[in-house]
Protein backbone atom coordinates (compact mmCIF):
# COMPACT_ATOMS: atom_id res chain seq x y z
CA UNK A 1 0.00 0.00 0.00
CA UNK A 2 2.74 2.32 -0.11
CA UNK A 3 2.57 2.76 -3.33
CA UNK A 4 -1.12 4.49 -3.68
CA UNK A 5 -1.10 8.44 -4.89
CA UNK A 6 -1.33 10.59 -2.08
CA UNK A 7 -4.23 12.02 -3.22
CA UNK A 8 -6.63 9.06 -2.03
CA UNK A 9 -3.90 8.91 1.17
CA UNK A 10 -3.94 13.43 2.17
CA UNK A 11 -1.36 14.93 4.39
CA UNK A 12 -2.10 17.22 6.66
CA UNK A 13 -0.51 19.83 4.48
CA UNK A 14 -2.58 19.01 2.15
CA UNK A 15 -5.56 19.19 4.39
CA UNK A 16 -4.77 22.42 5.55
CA UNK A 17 -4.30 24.01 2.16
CA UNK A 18 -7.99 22.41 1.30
CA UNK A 19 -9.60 23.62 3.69
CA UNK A 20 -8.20 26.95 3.80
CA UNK A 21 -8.96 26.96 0.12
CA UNK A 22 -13.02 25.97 1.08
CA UNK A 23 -13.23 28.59 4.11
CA UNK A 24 -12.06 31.45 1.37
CA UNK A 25 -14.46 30.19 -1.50
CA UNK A 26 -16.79 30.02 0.91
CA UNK A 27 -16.54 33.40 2.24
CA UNK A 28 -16.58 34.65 -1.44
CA UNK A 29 -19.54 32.67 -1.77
CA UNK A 30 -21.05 34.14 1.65
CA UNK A 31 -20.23 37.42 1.05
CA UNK A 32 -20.83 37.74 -2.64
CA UNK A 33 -22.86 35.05 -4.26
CA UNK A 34 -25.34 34.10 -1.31
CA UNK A 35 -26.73 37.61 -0.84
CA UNK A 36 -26.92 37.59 -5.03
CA UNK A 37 -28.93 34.11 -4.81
CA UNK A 38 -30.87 34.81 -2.13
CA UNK A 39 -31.83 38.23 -3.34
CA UNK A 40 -33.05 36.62 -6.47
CA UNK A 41 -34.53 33.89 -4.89
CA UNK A 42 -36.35 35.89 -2.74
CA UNK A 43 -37.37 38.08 -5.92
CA UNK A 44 -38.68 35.44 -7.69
CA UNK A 45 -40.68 34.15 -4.27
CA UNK A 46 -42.26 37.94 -4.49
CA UNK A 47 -43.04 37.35 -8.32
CA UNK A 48 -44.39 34.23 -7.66
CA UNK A 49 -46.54 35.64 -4.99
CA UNK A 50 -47.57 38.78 -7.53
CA UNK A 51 -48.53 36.06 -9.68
CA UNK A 52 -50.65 33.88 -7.59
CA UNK A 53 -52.49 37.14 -6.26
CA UNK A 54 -53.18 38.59 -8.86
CA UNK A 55 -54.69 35.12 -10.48
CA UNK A 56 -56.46 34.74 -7.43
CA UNK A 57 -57.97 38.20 -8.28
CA UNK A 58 -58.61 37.38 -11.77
CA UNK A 59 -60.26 34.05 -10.85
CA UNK A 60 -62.30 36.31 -8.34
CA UNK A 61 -62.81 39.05 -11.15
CA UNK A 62 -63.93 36.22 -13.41
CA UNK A 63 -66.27 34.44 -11.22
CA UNK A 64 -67.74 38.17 -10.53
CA UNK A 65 -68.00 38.35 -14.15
CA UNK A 66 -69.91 35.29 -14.68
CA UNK A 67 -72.22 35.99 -11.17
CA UNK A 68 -73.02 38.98 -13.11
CA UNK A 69 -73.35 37.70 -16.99
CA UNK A 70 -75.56 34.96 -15.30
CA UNK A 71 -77.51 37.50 -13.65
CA UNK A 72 -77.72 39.46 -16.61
CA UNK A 73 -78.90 36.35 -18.63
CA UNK A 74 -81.98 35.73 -16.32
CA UNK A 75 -82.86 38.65 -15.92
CA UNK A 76 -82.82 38.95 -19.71
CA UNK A 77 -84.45 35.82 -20.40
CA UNK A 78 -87.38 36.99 -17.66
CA UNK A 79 -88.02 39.95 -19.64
CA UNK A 80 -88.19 37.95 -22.73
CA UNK A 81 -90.59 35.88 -21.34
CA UNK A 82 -92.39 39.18 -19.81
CA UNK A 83 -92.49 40.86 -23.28
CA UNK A 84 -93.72 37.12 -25.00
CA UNK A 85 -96.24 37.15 -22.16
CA UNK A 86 -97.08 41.31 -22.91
CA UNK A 87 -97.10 40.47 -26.65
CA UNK A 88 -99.17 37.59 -26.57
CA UNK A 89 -102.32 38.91 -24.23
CA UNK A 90 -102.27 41.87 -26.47
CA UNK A 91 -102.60 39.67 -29.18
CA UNK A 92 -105.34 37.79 -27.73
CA UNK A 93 -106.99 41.16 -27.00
CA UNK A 94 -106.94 42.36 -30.31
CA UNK A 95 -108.41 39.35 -31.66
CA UNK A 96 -111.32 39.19 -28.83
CA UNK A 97 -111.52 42.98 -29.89
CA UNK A 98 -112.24 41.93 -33.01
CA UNK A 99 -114.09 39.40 -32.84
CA UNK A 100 -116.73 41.60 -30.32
CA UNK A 101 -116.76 44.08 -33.50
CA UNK A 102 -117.28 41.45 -36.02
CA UNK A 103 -119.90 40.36 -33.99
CA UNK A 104 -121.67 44.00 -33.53
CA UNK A 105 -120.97 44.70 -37.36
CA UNK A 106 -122.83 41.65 -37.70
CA UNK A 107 -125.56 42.19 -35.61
CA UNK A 108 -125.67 44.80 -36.75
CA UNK A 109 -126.54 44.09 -40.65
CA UNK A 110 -128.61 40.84 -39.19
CA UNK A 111 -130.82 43.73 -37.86
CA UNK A 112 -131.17 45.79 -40.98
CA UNK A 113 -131.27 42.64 -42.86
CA UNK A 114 -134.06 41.55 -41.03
CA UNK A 115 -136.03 45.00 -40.63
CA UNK A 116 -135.20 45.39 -44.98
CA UNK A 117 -137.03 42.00 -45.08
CA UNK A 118 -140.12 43.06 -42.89
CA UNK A 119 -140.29 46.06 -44.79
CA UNK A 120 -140.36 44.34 -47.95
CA UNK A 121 -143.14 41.71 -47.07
CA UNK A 122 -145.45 44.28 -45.74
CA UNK A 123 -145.30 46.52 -49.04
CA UNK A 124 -146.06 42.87 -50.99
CA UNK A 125 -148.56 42.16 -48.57
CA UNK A 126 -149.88 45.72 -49.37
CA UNK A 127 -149.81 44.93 -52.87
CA UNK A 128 -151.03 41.18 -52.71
CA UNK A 129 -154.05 42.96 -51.07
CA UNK A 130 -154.41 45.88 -53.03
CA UNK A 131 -154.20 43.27 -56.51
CA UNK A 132 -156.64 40.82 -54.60
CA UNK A 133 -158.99 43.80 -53.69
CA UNK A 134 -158.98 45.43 -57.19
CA UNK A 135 -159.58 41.99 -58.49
CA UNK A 136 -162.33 41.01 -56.34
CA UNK A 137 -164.12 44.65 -57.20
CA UNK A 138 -163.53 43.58 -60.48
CA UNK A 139 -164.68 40.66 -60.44
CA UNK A 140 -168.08 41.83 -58.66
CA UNK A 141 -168.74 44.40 -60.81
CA UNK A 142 -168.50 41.86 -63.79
CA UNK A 143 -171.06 39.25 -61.53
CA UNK A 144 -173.60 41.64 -60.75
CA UNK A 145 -173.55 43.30 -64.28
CA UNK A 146 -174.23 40.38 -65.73
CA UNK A 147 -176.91 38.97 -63.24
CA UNK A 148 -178.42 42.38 -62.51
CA UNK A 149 -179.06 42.65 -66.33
CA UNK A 150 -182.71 43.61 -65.32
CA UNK A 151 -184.35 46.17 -63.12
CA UNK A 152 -186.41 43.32 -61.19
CA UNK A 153 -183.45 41.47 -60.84
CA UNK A 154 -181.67 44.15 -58.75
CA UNK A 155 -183.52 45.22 -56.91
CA UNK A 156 -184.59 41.82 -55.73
CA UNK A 157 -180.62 41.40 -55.42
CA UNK A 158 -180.22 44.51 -53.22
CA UNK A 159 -183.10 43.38 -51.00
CA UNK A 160 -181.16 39.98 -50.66
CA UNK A 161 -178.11 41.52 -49.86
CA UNK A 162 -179.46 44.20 -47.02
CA UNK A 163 -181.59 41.25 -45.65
CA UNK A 164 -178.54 39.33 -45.44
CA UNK A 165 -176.56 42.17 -42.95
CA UNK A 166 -179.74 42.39 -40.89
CA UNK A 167 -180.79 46.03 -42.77
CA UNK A 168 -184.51 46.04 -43.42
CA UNK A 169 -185.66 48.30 -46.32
């Protein structure tokens, strides 16, 4: 074993030199580096922090957002429904409206229809009787001429006749 490197076998020369060589690193390292590390670690701890606050108050902004988009949708979709509802009872009022006029309108000519046809049955009945009258006048003048031909016979006739609605000559 004597013959191994003396690097795997140290001296303490070679120990002291080491570790003086460490202790100065590291108090480069301590003095310059750490505070450089740290401060950037630190940094990016304050970033990260930025960052997860301020996506915290987007989530939050966003959940607002969609409270109030929902909100706005309802409140939408009632007034649809409220105008649909508006829209469609006017609707049903104009046709009832309508329907109620239609109705008077027609009453209205069923009436004159009507009172046209009365009229027009009395002034045929008028002239049914007025034909029937002037007919039957007719037709008595053209009996008695020919059976009251004679003077005897007429007055006979006449006598019959008064005699007939109780007047005694």
């Amino acid at each position: 074993m004597q013959n191994m490197p003396s690097i795997l076998t140290p001296d303490f020369g070679l120990l002291f030199w080491m570790l003086l060589a460490f202790l100065v690193v590291l108090f480069v390292l301590a003095k310059f580096a750490f505070p450089a590390i740290t401060g950037a670690v630190e940094e990016r701890k304050q970033f990260i922090d930025e960052s997860l606050k301020n996506a915290r108050e987007a989530n939050e902004k966003l959940a607002s957002i969609e409270a109030k988009s929902a909100a706005l949708l309802k409140e939408a979709r009632e007034q649809q429904a409220e105008i649909l509802k508006e829209a469609k009872l006017t609707g049903e009022k104009i046709i009832a409206e309508a329907r109620a006029k239609a109705q008077v309108e027609g009453a209205k000519d069923l009436a004159a229809a009507k009172e046209q046809i009365a009229v027009e049955k009395e002034n045929a009945l008028r002239d049914i009787r007025q034909q029937v009258a002037d007919l039957s006048l007719q037709i008595a003048e053209k009996v008695v001429r020919t059976n009251l031909g004679e003077d005897k016979a007429q007055q006979a006739y006449i006598e019959r006749l008064l005699a007939e609605q109780g007047i005694q000559s």
